[in-house]
Protein backbone atom coordinates (compact mmCIF):
# COMPACT_ATOMS: atom_id res chain seq x y z
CA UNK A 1 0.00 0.00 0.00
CA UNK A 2 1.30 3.62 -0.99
CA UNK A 3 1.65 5.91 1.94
CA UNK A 4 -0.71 9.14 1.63
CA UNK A 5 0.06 12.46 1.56
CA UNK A 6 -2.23 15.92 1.00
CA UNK A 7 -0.26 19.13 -0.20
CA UNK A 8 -0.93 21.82 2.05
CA UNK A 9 -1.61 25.35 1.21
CA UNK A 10 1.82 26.34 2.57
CA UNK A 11 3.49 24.81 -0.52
CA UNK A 12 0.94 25.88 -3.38
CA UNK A 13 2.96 26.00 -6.57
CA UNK A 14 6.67 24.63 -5.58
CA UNK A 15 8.26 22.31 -7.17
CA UNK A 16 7.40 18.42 -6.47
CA UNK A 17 10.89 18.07 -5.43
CA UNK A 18 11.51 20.80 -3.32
CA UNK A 19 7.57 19.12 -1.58
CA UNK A 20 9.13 16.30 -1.19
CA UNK A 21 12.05 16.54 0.50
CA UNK A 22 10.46 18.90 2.64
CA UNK A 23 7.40 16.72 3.80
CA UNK A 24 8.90 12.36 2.53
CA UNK A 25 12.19 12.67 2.40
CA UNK A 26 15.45 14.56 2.25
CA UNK A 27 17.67 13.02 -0.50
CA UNK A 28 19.76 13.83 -3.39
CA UNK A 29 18.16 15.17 -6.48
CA UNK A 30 19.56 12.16 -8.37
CA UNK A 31 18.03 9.44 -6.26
CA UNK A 32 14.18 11.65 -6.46
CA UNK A 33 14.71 11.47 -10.12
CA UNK A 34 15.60 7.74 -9.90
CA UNK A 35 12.55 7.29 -7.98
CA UNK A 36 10.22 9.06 -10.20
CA UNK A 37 11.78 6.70 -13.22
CA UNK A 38 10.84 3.55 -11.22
CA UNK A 39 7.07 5.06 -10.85
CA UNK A 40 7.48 5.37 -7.21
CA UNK A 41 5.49 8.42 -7.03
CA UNK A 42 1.95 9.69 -8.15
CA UNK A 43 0.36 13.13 -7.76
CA UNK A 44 -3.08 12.83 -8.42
CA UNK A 45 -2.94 9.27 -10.10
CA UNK A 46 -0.37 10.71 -12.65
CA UNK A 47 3.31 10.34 -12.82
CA UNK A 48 4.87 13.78 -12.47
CA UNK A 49 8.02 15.06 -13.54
CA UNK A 50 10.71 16.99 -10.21
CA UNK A 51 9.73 20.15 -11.98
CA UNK A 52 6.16 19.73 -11.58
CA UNK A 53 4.47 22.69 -9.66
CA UNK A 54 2.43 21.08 -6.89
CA UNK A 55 -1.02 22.52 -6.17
CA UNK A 56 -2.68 23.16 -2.85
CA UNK A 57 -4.84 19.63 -2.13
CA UNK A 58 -3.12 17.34 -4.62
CA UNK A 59 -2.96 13.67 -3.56
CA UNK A 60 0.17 12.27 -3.51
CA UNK A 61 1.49 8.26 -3.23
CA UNK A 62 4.20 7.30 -2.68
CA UNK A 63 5.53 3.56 -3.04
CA UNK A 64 8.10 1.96 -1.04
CA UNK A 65 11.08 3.75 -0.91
CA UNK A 66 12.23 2.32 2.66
CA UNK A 67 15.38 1.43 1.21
CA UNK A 68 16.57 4.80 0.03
CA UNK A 69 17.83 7.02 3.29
CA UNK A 70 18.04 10.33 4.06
CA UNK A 71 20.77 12.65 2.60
CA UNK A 72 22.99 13.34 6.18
CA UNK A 73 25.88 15.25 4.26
CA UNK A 74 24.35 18.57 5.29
CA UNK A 75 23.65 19.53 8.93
CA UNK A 76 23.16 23.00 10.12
CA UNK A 77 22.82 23.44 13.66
CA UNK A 78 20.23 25.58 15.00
CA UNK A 79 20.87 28.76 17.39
CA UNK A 80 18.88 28.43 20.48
CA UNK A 81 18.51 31.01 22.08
CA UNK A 82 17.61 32.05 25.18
CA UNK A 83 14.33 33.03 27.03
CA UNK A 84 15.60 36.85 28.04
CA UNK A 85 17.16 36.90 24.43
CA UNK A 86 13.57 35.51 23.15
CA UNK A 87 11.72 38.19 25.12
CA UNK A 88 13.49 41.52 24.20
CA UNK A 89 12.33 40.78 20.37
CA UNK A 90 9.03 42.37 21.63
CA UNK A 91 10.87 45.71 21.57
CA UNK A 92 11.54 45.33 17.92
CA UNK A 93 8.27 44.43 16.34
CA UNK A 94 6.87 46.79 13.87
CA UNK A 95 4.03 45.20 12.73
CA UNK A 96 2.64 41.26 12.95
CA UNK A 97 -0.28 40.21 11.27
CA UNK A 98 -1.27 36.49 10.30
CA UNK A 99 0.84 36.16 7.26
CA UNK A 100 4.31 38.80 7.63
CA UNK A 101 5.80 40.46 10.79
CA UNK A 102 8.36 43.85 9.86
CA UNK A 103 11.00 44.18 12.62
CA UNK A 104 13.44 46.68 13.63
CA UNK A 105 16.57 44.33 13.04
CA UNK A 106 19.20 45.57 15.68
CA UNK A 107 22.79 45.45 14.79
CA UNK A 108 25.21 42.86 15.22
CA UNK A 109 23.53 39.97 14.24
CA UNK A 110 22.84 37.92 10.90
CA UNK A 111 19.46 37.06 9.40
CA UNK A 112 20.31 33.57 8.86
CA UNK A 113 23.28 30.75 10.17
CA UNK A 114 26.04 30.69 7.72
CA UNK A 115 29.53 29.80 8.40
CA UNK A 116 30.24 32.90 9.61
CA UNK A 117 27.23 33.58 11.93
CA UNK A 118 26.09 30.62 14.07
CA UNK A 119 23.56 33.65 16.20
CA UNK A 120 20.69 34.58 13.39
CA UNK A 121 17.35 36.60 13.41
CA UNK A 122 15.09 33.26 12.32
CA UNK A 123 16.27 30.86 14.65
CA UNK A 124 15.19 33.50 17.64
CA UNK A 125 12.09 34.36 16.02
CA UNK A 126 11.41 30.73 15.69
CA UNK A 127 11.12 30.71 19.21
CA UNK A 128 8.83 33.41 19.94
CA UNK A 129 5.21 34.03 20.39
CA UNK A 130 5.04 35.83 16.68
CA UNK A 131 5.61 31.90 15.04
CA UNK A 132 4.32 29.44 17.62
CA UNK A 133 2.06 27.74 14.41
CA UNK A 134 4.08 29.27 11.86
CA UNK A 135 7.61 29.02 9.78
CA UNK A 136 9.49 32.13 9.08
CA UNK A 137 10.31 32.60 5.40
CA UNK A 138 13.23 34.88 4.12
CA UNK A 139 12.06 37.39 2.09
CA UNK A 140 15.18 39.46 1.99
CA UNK A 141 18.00 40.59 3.51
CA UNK A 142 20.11 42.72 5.94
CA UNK A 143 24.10 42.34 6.42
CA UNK A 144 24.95 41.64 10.19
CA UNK A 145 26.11 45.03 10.65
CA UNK A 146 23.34 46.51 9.60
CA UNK A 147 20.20 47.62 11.75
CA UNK A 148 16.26 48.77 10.29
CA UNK A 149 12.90 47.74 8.89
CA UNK A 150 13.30 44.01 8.05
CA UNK A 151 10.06 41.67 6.47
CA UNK A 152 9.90 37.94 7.60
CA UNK A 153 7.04 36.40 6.04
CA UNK A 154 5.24 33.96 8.08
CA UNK A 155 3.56 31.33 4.54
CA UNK A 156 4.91 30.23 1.83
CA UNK A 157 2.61 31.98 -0.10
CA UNK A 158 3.41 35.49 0.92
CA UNK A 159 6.93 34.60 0.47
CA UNK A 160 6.73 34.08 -2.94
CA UNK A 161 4.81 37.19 -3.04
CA UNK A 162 7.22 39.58 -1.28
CA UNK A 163 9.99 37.79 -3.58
CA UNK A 164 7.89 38.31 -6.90
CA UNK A 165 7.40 42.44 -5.64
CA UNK A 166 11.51 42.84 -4.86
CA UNK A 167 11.60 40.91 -8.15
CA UNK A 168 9.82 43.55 -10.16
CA UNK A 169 11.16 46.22 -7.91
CA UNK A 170 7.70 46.99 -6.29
CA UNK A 171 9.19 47.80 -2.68
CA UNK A 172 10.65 50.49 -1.84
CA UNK A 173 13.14 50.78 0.40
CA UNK A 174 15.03 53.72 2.36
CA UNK A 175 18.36 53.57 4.21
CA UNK A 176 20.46 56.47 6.26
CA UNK A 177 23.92 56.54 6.34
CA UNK A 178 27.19 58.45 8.11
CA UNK A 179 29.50 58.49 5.98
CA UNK A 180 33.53 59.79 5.93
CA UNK A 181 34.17 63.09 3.92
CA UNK A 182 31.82 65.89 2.75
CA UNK A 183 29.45 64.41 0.02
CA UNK A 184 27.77 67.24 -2.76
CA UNK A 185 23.97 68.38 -2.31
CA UNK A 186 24.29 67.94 -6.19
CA UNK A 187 25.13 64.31 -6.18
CA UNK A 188 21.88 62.54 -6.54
CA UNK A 189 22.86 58.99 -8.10
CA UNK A 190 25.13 56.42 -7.85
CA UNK A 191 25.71 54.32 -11.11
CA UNK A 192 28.63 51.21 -10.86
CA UNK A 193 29.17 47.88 -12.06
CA UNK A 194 29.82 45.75 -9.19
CA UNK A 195 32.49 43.21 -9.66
CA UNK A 196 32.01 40.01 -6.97
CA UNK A 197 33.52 36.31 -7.13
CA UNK A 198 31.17 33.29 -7.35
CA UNK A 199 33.12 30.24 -7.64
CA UNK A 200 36.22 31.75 -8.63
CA UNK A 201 34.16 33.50 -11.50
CA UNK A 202 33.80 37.29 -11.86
CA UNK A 203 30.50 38.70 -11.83
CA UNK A 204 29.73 42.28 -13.05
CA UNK A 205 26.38 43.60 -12.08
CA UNK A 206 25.08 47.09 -12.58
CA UNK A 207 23.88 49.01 -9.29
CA UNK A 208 21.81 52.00 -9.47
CA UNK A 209 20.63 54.04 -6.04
CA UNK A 210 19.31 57.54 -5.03
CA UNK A 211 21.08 59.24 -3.19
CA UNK A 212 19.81 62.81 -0.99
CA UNK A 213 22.59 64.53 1.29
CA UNK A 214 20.33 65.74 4.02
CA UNK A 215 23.59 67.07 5.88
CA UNK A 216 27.11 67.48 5.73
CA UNK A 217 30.58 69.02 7.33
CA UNK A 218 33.96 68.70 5.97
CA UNK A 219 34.34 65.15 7.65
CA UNK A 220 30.84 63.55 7.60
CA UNK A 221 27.82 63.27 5.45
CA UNK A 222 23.82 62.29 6.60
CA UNK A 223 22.80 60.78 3.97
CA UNK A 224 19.84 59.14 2.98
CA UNK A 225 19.61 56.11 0.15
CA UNK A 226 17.39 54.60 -2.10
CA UNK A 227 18.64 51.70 -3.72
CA UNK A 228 17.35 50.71 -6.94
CA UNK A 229 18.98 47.58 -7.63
CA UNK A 230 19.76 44.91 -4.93
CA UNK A 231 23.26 43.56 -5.15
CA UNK A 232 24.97 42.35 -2.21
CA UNK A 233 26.77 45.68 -0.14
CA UNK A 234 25.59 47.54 -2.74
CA UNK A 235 25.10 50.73 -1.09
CA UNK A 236 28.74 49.91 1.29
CA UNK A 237 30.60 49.14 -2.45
CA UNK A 238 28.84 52.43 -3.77
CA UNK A 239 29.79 54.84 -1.02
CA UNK A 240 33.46 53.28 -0.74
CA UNK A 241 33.48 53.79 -4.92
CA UNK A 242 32.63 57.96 -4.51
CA UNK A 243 35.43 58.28 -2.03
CA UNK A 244 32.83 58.29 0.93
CA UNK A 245 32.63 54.77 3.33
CA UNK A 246 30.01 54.07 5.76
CA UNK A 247 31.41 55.42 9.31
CA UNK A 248 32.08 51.77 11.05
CA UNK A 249 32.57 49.85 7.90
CA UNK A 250 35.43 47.99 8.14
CA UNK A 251 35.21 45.70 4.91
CA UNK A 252 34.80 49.22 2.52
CA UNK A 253 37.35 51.91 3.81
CA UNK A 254 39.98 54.23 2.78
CA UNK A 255 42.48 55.00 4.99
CA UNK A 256 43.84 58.30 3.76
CA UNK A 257 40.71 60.23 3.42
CA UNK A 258 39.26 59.07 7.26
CA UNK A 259 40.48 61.22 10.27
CA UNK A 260 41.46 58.48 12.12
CA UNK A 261 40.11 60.14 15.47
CA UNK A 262 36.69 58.80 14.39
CA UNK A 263 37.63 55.84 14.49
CA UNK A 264 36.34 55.15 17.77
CA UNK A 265 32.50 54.51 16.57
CA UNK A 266 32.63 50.78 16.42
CA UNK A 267 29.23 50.26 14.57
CA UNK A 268 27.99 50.18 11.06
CA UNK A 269 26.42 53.49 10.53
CA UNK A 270 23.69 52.13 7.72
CA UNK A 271 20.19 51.91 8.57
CA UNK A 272 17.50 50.82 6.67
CA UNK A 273 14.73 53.54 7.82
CA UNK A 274 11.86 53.09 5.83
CA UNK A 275 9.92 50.65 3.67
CA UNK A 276 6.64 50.48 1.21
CA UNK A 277 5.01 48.65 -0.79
CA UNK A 278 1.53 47.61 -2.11
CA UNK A 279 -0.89 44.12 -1.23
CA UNK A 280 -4.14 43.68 -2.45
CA UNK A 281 -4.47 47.65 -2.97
CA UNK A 282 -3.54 48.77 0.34
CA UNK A 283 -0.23 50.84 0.86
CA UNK A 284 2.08 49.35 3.57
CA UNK A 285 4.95 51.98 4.99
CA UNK A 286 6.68 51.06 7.83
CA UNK A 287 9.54 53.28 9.52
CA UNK A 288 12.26 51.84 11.66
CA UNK A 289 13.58 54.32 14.19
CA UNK A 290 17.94 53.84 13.93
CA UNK A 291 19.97 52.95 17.30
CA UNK A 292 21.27 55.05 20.24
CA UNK A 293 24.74 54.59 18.71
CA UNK A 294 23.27 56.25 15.56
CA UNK A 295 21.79 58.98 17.25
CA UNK A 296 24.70 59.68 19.01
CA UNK A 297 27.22 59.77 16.60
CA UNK A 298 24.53 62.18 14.53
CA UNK A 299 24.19 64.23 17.38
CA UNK A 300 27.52 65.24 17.90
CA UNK A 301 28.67 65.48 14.34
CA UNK A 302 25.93 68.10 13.07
C-alpha cells in the first residue's frame, strides 16, 4: 500500500521536489529522479516530472522507498537562544499580522546561520510568540552590521509574493547613512558595475541608487539612500566607490581620506529607515527608528 500524503496550502505552486524533501524525504536530487523513473510516485494518479508545480490539495502516493535514506551530508545546527534573548524581540516588532511580521533588526547579528554567523534573526524568532504555528520565510535581507525595517514572512505563499514584488522592484526601500568626507547636495545617483567572485568567477552587475545629502561638514555626510537595484553591499561598495565609506565599515574603507580620530565609533552606521510597498491595494509603509549609537554619533557630528 502507498503511503498518503495531501499538499498543504503552505506549498501551493513549488516544485514536487523541493515538496518532497520537505514533507517524505530529504535526499539527493539524483536518487528523487531515480525514484520518479521507477514510478514510485503519483500526484493525483499521474506520474509527475521533479519540476512539476504542486497545487494546494493534490494527492500524492508514494511507493516503497524504505530502502533509500536520508541525505545526512548537510547539517546545520540551529541557534537556540535564550528566554531573556527571546523576550526583548518584543521591543523590535513593527508590525505582525497572520501572514508577515516587519521588525526593527538591531545590529550585530545575521538574518540567517552561515559559516560565519552561528547567532541569526530566524532561529530566535522561531522561538517566539510571533511563530508558535508558523515558519518564518526569508524574504530578503540585511548584512549583520546593519540595523532597520526588516520583512519575515510567516507562509509560503506570501513569500513568494514579497519575492515576486523585490523581483519587479515593487518595494521600496530607504536607508540612512554616516558616511567619511563631505558628500555634494548635487550628487543625486550612484551608477557602478559591481564586480564580486562566485566560484572563482567574476560577476559584473550594474547598481543604481538615489542618493539625498540631508547634511554634511567637511568630515561627515547624513545621507539618505534609495537603492534601486539589490546587489549584495551595494550601497557599502557604492559609497566606498565615490570616495565616501560608511562610518564603522570595516570591509569598505579608505584610509587616507578618514580622520582616524573617528575611528572610535565601532558600529555600522547604515540603517535601513523606511519601507513600502503595495498588497491587495492597500499601501504598507513602515519606519524603523535607527539605534542610540546612531543617534549619538549624529548628534555630535551636526
Amino acid at each position: 500500500m502507498p503511503k498518503l500524503y495531501t499538499v498543504e496550502k503552505d506549498y501551493q505552486n513549488s516544485r514536487f521536489d523541493k515538496w518532497f524533501k520537505a514533507k517524505v524525504i530529504n535526499l539527493p536530487q539524483s536518487l528523487i529522479e531515480k525514484i520518479i523513473r521507477l514510478n514510485k510516485v503519483k500526484v493525483n494518479k499521474k506520474r509527475v516530472k521533479s519540476s512539476y508545480r504542486v497545487q494546494f490539495g493534490d494527492n500524492v502516493e508514494i511507493y516503497n522507498i524504505s530502502k533509500f535514506k536520508a541525505n545526512d551530508k548537510i547539517r546545520i545546527s540551529k541557534y537556540k537562544p535564550s528566554k531573556k534573548e527571546v523576550n526583548t524581540y518584543d521591543d523590535y516588532i513593527i508590525e505582525n499580522n497572520e501572514n508577515f511580521i516587519v521588525i526593527n533588526k538591531p545590529s550585530g547579528i545575521a538574518v540567517q546561520s552561515g559559516t560565519k554567523s552561528f547567532k541569526n534573526i530566524i532561529d530566535v524568532l522561531k522561538n517566539t510568540k510571533y511563530f508558535k504555528n508558523y515558519k518564518p520565510y526569508i524574504v530578503h535581507r540585511l548584512d549583520k552590521e546593519t540595523s532597520g525595517v526588516l520583512i519575515i514572512a510567516k507562509t509560503r505563499e506570501y513569500a513568494q509574493l514579497f519575492t515576486s514584488l523585490f523581483r519587479i522592484r515593487k518595494i521600496h526601500k530607504t536607508y540612512l547613512a554616516l558616511t567619511h568626507g563631505k558628500i555634494s547636495k548635487s550628487k543625486d545617483t550612484l551608477k557602478d558595475n559591481l564586480v564580486s567572485y562566485e566560484n572563482n568567477k567574476k560577476i559584473i552587475q550594474k547598481a543604481i541608487s538615489h542618493l539625498k545629502v540631508l547634511k554634511h561638514s567637511n568630515d561627515y555626510s547624513y545621507v539618505e539612500l534609495n537603492p534601486i537595484t539589490g546587489r549584495k553591499h551595494q550601497l557599502r561598495k557604492q559609497l566606498y566607490n565615490i570616495g565616501n565609506p560608511i562610518v564603522g565599515d570595516d570591509k569598505y574603507f579608505i584610509n587616507k581620506k578618514i580622520n582616524m580620530k573617528s575611528i572610535k565609533n565601532k558600529n555600522l552606521m547604515l540603517h535601513a529607515y523606511k519601507i513600502k510597498f503595495m498588497i491587495n491595494n492597500i499601501q504598507y509603509n513602515f519606519k524603523a527608528r535607527y539605534t542610540k549609537e546612531f543617534e549619538e554619533f549624529l548628534r555630535k557630528q551636526f
